[in-house]
C-alpha atoms as a PDB file:
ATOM      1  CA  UNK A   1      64.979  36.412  24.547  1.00  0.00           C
ATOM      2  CA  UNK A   2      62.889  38.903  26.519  1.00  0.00           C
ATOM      3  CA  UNK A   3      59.533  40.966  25.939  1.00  0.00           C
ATOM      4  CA  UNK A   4      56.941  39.651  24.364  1.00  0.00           C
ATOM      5  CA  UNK A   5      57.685  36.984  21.621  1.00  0.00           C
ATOM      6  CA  UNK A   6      54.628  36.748  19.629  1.00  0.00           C
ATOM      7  CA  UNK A   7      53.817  33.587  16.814  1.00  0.00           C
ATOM      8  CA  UNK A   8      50.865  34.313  14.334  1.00  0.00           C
ATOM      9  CA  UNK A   9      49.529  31.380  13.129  1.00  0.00           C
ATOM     10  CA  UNK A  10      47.726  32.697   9.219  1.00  0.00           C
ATOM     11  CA  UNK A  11      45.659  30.350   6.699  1.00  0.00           C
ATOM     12  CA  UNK A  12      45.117  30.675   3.017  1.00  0.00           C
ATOM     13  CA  UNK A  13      41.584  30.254   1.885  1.00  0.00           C
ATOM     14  CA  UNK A  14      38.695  30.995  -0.539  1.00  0.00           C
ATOM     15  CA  UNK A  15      38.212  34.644  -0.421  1.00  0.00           C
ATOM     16  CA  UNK A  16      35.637  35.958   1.186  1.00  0.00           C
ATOM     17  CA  UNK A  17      33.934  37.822  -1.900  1.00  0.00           C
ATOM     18  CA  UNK A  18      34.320  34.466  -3.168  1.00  0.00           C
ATOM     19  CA  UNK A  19      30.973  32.238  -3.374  1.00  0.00           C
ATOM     20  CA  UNK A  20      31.723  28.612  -2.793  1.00  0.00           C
ATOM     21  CA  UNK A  21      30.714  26.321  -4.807  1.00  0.00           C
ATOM     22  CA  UNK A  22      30.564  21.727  -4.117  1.00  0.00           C
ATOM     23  CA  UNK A  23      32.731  20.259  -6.709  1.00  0.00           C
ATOM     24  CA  UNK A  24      31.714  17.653  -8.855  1.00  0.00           C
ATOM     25  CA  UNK A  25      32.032  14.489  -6.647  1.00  0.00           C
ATOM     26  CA  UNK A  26      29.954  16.326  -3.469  1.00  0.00           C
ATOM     27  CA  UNK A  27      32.741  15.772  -1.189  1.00  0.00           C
ATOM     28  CA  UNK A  28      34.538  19.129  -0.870  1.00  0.00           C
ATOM     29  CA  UNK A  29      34.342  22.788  -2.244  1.00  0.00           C
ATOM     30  CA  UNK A  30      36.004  23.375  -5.308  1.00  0.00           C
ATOM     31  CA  UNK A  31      38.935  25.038  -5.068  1.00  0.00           C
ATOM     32  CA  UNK A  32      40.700  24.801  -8.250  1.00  0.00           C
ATOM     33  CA  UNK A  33      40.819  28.563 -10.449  1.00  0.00           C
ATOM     34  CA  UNK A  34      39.674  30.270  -6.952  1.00  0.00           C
ATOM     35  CA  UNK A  35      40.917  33.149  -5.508  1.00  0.00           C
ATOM     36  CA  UNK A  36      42.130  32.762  -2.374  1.00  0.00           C
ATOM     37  CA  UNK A  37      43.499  35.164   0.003  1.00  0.00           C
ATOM     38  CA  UNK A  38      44.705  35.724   3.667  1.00  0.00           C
ATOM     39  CA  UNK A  39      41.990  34.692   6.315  1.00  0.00           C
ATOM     40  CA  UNK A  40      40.184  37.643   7.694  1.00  0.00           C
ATOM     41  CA  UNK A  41      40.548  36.534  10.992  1.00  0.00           C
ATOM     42  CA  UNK A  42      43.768  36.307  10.723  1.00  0.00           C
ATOM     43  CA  UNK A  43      44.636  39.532   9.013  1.00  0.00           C
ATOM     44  CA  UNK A  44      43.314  40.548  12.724  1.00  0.00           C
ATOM     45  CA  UNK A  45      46.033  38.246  14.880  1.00  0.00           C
ATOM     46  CA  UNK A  46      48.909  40.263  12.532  1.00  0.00           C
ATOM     47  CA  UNK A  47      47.151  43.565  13.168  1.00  0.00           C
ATOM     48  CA  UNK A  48      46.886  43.122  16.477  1.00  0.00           C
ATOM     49  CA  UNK A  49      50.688  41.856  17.010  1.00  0.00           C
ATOM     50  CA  UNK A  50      51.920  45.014  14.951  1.00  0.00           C
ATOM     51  CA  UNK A  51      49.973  46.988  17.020  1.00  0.00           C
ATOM     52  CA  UNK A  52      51.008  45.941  20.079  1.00  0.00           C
ATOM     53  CA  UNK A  53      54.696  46.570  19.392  1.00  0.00           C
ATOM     54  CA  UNK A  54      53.372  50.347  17.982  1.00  0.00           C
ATOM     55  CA  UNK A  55      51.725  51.279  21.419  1.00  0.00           C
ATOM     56  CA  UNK A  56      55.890  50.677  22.376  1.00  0.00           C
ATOM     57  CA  UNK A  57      55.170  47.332  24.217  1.00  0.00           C
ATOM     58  CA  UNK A  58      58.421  45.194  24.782  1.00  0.00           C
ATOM     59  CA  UNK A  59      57.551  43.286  21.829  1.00  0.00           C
ATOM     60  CA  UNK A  60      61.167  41.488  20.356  1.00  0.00           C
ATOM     61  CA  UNK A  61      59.834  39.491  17.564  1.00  0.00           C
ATOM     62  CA  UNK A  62      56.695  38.574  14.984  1.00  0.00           C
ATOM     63  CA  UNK A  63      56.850  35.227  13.730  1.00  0.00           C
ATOM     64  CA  UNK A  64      53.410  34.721  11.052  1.00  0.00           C
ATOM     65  CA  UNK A  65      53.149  30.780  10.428  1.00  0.00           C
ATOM     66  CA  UNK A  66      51.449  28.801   8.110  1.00  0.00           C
ATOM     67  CA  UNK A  67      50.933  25.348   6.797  1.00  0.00           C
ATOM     68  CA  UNK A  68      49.651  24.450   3.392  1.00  0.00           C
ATOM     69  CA  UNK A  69      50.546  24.194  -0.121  1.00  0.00           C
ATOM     70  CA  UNK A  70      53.151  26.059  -1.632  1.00  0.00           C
ATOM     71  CA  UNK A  71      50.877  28.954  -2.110  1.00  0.00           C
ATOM     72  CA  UNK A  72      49.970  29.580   1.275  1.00  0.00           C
ATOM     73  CA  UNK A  73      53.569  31.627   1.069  1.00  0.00           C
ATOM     74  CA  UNK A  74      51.381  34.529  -0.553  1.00  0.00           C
ATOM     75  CA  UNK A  75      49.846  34.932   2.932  1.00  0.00           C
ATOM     76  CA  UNK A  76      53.111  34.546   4.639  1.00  0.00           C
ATOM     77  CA  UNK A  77      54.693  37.223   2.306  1.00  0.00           C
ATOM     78  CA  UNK A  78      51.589  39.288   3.438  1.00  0.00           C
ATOM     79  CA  UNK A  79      51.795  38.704   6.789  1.00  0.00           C
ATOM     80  CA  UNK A  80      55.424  40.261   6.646  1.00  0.00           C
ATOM     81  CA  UNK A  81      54.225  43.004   4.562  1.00  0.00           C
ATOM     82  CA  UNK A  82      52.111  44.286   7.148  1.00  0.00           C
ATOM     83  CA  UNK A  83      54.969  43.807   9.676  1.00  0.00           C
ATOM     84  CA  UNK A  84      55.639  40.644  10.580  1.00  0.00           C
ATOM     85  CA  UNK A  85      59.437  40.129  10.922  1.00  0.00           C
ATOM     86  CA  UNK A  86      59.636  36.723   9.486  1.00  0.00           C
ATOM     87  CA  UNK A  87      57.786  33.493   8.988  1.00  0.00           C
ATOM     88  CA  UNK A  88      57.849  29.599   8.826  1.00  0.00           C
ATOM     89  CA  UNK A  89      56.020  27.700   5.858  1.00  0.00           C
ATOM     90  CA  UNK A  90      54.895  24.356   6.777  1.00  0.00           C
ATOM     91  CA  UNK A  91      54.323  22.305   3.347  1.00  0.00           C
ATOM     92  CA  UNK A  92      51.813  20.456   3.460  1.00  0.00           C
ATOM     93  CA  UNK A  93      50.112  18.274   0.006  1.00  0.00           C
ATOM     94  CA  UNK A  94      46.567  19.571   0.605  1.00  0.00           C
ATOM     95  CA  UNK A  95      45.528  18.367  -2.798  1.00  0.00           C
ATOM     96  CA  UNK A  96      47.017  14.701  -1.871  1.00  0.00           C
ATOM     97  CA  UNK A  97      46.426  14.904   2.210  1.00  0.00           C
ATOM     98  CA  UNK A  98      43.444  16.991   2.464  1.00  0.00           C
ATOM     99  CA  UNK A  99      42.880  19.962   5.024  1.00  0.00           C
ATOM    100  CA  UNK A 100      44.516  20.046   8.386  1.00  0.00           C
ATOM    101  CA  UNK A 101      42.037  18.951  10.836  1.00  0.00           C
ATOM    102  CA  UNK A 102      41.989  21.262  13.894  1.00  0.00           C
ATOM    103  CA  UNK A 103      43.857  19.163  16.444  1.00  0.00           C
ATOM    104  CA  UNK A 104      46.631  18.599  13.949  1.00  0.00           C
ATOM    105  CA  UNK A 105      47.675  22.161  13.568  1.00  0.00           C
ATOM    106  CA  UNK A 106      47.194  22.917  17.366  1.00  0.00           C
ATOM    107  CA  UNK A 107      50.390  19.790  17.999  1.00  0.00           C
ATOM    108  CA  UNK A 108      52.388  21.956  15.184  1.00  0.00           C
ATOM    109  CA  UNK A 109      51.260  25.095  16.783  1.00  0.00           C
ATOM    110  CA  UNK A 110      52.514  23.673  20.462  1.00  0.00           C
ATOM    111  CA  UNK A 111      55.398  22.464  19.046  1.00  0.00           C
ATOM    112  CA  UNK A 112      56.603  25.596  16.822  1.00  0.00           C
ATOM    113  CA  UNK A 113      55.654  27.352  20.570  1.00  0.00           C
ATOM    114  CA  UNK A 114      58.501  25.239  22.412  1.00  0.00           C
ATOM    115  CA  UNK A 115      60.851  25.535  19.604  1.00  0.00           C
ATOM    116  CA  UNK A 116      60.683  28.890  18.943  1.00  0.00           C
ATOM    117  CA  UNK A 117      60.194  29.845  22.946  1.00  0.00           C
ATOM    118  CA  UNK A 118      57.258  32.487  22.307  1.00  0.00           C
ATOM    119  CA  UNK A 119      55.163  33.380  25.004  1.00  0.00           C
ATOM    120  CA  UNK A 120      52.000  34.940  23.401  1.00  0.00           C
ATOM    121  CA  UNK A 121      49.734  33.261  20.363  1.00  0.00           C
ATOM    122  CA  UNK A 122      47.669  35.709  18.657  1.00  0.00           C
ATOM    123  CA  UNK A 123      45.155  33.826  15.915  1.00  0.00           C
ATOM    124  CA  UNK A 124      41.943  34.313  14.255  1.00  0.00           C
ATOM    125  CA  UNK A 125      38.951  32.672  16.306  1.00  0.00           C
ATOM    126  CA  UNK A 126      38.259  31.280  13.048  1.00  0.00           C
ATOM    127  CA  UNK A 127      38.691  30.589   9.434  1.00  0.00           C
ATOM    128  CA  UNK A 128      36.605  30.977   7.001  1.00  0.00           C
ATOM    129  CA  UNK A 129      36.341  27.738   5.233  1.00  0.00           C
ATOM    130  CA  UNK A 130      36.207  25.232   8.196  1.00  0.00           C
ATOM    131  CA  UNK A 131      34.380  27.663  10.551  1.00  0.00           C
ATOM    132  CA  UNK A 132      35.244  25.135  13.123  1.00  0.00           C
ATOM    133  CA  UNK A 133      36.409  27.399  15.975  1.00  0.00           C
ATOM    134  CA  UNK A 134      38.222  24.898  17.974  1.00  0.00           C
ATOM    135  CA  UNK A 135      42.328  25.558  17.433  1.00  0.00           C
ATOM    136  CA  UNK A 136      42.823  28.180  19.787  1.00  0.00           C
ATOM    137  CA  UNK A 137      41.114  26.472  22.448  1.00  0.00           C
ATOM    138  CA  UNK A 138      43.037  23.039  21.633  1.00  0.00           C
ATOM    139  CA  UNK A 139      46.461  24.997  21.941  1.00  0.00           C
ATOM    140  CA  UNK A 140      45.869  26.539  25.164  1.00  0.00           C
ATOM    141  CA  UNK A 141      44.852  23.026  26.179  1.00  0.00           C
ATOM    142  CA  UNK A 142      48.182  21.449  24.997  1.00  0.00           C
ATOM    143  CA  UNK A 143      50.081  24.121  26.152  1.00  0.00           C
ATOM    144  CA  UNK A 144      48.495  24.474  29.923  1.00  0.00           C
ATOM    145  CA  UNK A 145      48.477  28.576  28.650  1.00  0.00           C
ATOM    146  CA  UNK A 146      45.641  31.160  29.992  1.00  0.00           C
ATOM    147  CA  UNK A 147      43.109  31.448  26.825  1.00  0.00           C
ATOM    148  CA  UNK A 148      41.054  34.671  25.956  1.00  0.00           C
ATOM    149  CA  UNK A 149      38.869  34.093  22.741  1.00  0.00           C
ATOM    150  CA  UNK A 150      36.652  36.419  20.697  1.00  0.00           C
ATOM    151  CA  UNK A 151      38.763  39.137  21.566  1.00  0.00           C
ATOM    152  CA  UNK A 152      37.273  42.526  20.987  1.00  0.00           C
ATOM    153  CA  UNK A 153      40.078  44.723  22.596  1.00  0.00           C
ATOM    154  CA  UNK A 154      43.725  43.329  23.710  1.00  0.00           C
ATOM    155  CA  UNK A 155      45.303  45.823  26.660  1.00  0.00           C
ATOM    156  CA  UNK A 156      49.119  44.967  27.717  1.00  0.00           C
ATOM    157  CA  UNK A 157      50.455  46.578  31.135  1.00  0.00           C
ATOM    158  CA  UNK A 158      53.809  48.144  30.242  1.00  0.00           C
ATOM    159  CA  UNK A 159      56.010  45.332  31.231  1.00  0.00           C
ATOM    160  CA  UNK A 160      53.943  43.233  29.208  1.00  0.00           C
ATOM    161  CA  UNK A 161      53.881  40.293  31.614  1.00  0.00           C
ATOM    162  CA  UNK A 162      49.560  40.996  32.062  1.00  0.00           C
ATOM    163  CA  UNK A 163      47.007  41.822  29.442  1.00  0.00           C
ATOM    164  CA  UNK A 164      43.526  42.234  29.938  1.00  0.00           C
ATOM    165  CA  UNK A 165      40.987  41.148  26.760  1.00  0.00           C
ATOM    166  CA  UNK A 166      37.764  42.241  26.388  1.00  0.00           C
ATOM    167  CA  UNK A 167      35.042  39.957  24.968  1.00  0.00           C
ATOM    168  CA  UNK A 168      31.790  39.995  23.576  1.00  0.00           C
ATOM    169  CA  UNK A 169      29.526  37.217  24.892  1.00  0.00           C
ATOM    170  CA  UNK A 170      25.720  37.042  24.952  1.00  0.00           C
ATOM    171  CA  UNK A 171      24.136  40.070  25.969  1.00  0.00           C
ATOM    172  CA  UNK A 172      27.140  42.410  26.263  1.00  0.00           C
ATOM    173  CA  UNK A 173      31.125  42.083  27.147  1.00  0.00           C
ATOM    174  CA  UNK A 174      33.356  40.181  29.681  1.00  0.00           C
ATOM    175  CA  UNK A 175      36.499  41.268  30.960  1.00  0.00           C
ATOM    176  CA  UNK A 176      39.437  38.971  31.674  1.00  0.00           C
ATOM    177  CA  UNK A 177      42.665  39.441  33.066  1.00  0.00           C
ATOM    178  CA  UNK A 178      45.837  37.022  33.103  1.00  0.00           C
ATOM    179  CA  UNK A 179      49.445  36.373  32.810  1.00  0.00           C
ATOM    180  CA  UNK A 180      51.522  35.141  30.232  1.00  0.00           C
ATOM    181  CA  UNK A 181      52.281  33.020  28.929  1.00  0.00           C
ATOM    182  CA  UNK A 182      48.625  33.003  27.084  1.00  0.00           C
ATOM    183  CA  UNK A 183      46.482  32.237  23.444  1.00  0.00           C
ATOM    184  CA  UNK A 184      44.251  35.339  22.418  1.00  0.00           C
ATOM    185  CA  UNK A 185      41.910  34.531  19.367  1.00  0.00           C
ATOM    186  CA  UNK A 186      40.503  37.413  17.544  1.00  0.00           C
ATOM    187  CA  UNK A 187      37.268  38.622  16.468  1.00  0.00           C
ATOM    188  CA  UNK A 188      36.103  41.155  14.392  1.00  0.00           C
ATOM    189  CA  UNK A 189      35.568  44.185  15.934  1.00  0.00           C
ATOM    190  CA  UNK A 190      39.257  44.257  17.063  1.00  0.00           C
ATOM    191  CA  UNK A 191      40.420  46.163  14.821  1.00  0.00           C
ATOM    192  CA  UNK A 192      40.739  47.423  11.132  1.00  0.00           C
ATOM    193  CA  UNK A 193      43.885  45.841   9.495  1.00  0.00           C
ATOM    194  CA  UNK A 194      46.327  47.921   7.645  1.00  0.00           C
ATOM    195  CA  UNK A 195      47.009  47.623   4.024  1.00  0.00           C
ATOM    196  CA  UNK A 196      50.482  47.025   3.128  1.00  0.00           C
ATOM    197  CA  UNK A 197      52.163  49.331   1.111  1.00  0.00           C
ATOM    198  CA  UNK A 198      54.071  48.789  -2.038  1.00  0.00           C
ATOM    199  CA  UNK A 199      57.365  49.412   0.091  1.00  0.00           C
ATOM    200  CA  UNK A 200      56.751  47.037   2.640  1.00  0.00           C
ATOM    201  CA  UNK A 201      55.658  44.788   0.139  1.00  0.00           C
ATOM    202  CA  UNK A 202      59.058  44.922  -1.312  1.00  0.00           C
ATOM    203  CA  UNK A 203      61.143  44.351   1.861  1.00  0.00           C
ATOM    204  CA  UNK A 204      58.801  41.377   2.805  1.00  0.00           C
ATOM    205  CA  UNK A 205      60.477  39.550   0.078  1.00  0.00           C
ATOM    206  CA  UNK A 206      63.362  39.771   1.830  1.00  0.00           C
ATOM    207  CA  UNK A 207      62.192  39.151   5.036  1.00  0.00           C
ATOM    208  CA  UNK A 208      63.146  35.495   6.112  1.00  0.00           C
ATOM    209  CA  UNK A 209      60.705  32.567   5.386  1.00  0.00           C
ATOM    210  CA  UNK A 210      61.772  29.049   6.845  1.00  0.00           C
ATOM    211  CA  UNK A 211      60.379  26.206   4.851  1.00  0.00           C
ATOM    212  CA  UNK A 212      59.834  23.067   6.991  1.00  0.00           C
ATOM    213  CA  UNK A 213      57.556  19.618   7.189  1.00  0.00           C
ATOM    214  CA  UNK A 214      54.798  18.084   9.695  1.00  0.00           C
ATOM    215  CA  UNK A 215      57.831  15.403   9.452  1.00  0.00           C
ATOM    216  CA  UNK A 216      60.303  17.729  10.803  1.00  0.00           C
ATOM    217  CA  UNK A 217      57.747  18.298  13.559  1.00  0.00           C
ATOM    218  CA  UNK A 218      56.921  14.846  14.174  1.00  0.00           C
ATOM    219  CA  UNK A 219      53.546  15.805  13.507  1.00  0.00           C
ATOM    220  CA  UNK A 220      50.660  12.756  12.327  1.00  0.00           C
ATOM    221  CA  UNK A 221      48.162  14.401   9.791  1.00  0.00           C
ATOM    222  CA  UNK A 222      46.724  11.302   9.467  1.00  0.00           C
ATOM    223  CA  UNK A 223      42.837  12.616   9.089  1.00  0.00           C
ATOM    224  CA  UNK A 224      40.282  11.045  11.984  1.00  0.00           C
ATOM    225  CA  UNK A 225      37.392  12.290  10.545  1.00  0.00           C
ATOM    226  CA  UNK A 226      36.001  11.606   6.861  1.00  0.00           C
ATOM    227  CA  UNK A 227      33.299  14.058   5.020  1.00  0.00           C
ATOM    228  CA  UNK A 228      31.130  11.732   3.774  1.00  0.00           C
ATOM    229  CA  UNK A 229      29.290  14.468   1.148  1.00  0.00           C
ATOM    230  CA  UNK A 230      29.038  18.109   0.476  1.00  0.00           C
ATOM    231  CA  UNK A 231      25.757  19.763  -0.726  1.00  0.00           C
ATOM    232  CA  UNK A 232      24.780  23.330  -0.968  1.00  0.00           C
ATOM    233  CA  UNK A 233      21.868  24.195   0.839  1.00  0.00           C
ATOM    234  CA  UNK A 234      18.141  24.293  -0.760  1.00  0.00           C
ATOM    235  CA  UNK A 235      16.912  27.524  -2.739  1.00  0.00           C
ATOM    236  CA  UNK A 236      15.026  29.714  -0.568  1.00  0.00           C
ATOM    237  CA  UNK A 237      11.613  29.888  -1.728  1.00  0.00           C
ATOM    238  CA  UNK A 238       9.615  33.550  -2.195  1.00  0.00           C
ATOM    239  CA  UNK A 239       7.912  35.302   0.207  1.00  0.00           C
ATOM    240  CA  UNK A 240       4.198  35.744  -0.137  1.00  0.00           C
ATOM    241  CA  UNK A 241       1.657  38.894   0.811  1.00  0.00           C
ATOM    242  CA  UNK A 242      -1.755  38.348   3.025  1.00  0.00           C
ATOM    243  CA  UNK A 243      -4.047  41.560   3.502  1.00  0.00           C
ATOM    244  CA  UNK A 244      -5.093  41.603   6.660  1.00  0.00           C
ATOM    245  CA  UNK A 245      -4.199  40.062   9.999  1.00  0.00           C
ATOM    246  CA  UNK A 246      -6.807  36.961   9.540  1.00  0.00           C
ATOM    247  CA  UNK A 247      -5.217  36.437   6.422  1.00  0.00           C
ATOM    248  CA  UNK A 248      -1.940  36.100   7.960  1.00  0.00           C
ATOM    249  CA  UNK A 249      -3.291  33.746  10.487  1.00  0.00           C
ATOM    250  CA  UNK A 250      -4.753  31.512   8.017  1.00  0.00           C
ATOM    251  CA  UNK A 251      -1.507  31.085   6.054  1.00  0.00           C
ATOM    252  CA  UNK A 252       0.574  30.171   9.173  1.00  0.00           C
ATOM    253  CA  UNK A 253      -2.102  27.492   9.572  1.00  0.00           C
ATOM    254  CA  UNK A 254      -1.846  26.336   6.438  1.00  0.00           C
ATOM    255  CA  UNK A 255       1.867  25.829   6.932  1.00  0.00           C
ATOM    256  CA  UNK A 256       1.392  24.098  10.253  1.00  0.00           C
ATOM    257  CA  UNK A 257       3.213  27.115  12.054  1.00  0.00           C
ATOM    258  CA  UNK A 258       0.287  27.717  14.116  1.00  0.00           C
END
């Protein structure tokens, strides 16, 4: 298979209009009667892919993956409404074997790579539940791939064997260039991702998804870490007013700020 062969990895969570809220026992968020949708980050990666293959890039196929409950085949089913040409559920018990710890899915994401011979990974920097930032990185570690995170802009030569990613870092942008094979993760300002239409929305559902297991993977989501408790963060407290500027002086000393 030539061009470029793109996976999508996509994760449902809380939605981000959503406040969270610590369940009962302090040791997770509650999820139960939430709304959850596709993460935004993610909504970027599919963007991104879609648009690459609308700027007539070489690009042969789409494939959006995701593993979670059985639910998490609403985001799939999105995914292929905005374009994706098919996808592969990974069940996973979340309720019985937690959340996916970040190593975990960057094995299954290194293994769906070699099985399904891609040669570009295009995922969100991020999700917004875990915020832990770390699964692109792992991937391209697995994998031995070139790695540009926090894209901002995504630029393919015509062949589509070089891209150059812009990305914003402290004080302004950096500019790198590489081959593929390679792992982009996304960032906000990429883009603005497309709603899909009611058509498309209809010919996702018959858009092929593959259901599959970690087993079928040989994947281990045995968990190495274990959140000990969950508490929301202290009420801020209100301002106050001084008059002047001594005023202000003398209330930063009273607070031990000065």
């Amino acid at each position: 298979m030539s061009g470029l062969r793109i996976l999508v990895p996509v994760k449902r969570v809380i939605d981000y209009a959503v406040k969270p809220r610590v369940n009962k026992s302090q040791t997770a968020i509650e999820t139960t009667g939430v709304k959850h949708s596709l993460n935004p980050f993610d909504e970027l990666s599919i963007e991104e892919a879609i648009r690459l293959r609308e700027r007539a890039l070489p690009v042969s196929d789409i494939l959006a993956l995701s593993a979670g409950p059985a639910k998490s085949a609403d985001v799939l089913r999105t995914a292929m409404a905005m374009g994706a040409d098919r996808s592969i559920h990974v069940q996973v018990d979340t309720d019985k074997e937690g959340d996916l710890e970040p190593l975990t899915v960057a094995k299954l994401l290194a293994k769906v790579v070699a099985e399904e011979d891609r040669n570009v990974v295009i995922l969100g920097k991020q999700s917004i539940d875990d915020d832990a930032h770390q699964t692109g990185q792992m991937l391209a570690g697995l994998l031995g791939w070139s790695q540009a995170t926090q894209a901002s802009k995504v630029e393919f030569e015509k062949e589509g064997s070089t891209v150059t990613v812009t990305r914003e870092v402290d004080g302004g942008t950096e500019t790198l260039r590489a081959k593929l094979p390679i792992v982009i993760t996304t960032d906000l300002r990429l883009n603005e991702p497309r709603y899909a239409s009611l058509p498309n929305i209809m010919k996702a559902k018959k858009k092929p998804m593959i259901k599959k297991t970690m087993e079928d993977y040989g994947i281990d989501i045995k968990r190495r870490f274990k959140t000990v408790k969950v508490v929301e963060p202290p009420p801020r407290q209100g301002g106050g007013k001084v008059e002047d500027v001594d005023g202000m002086i003398g209330k930063l000393k009273e607070l031990g700020a000065l």
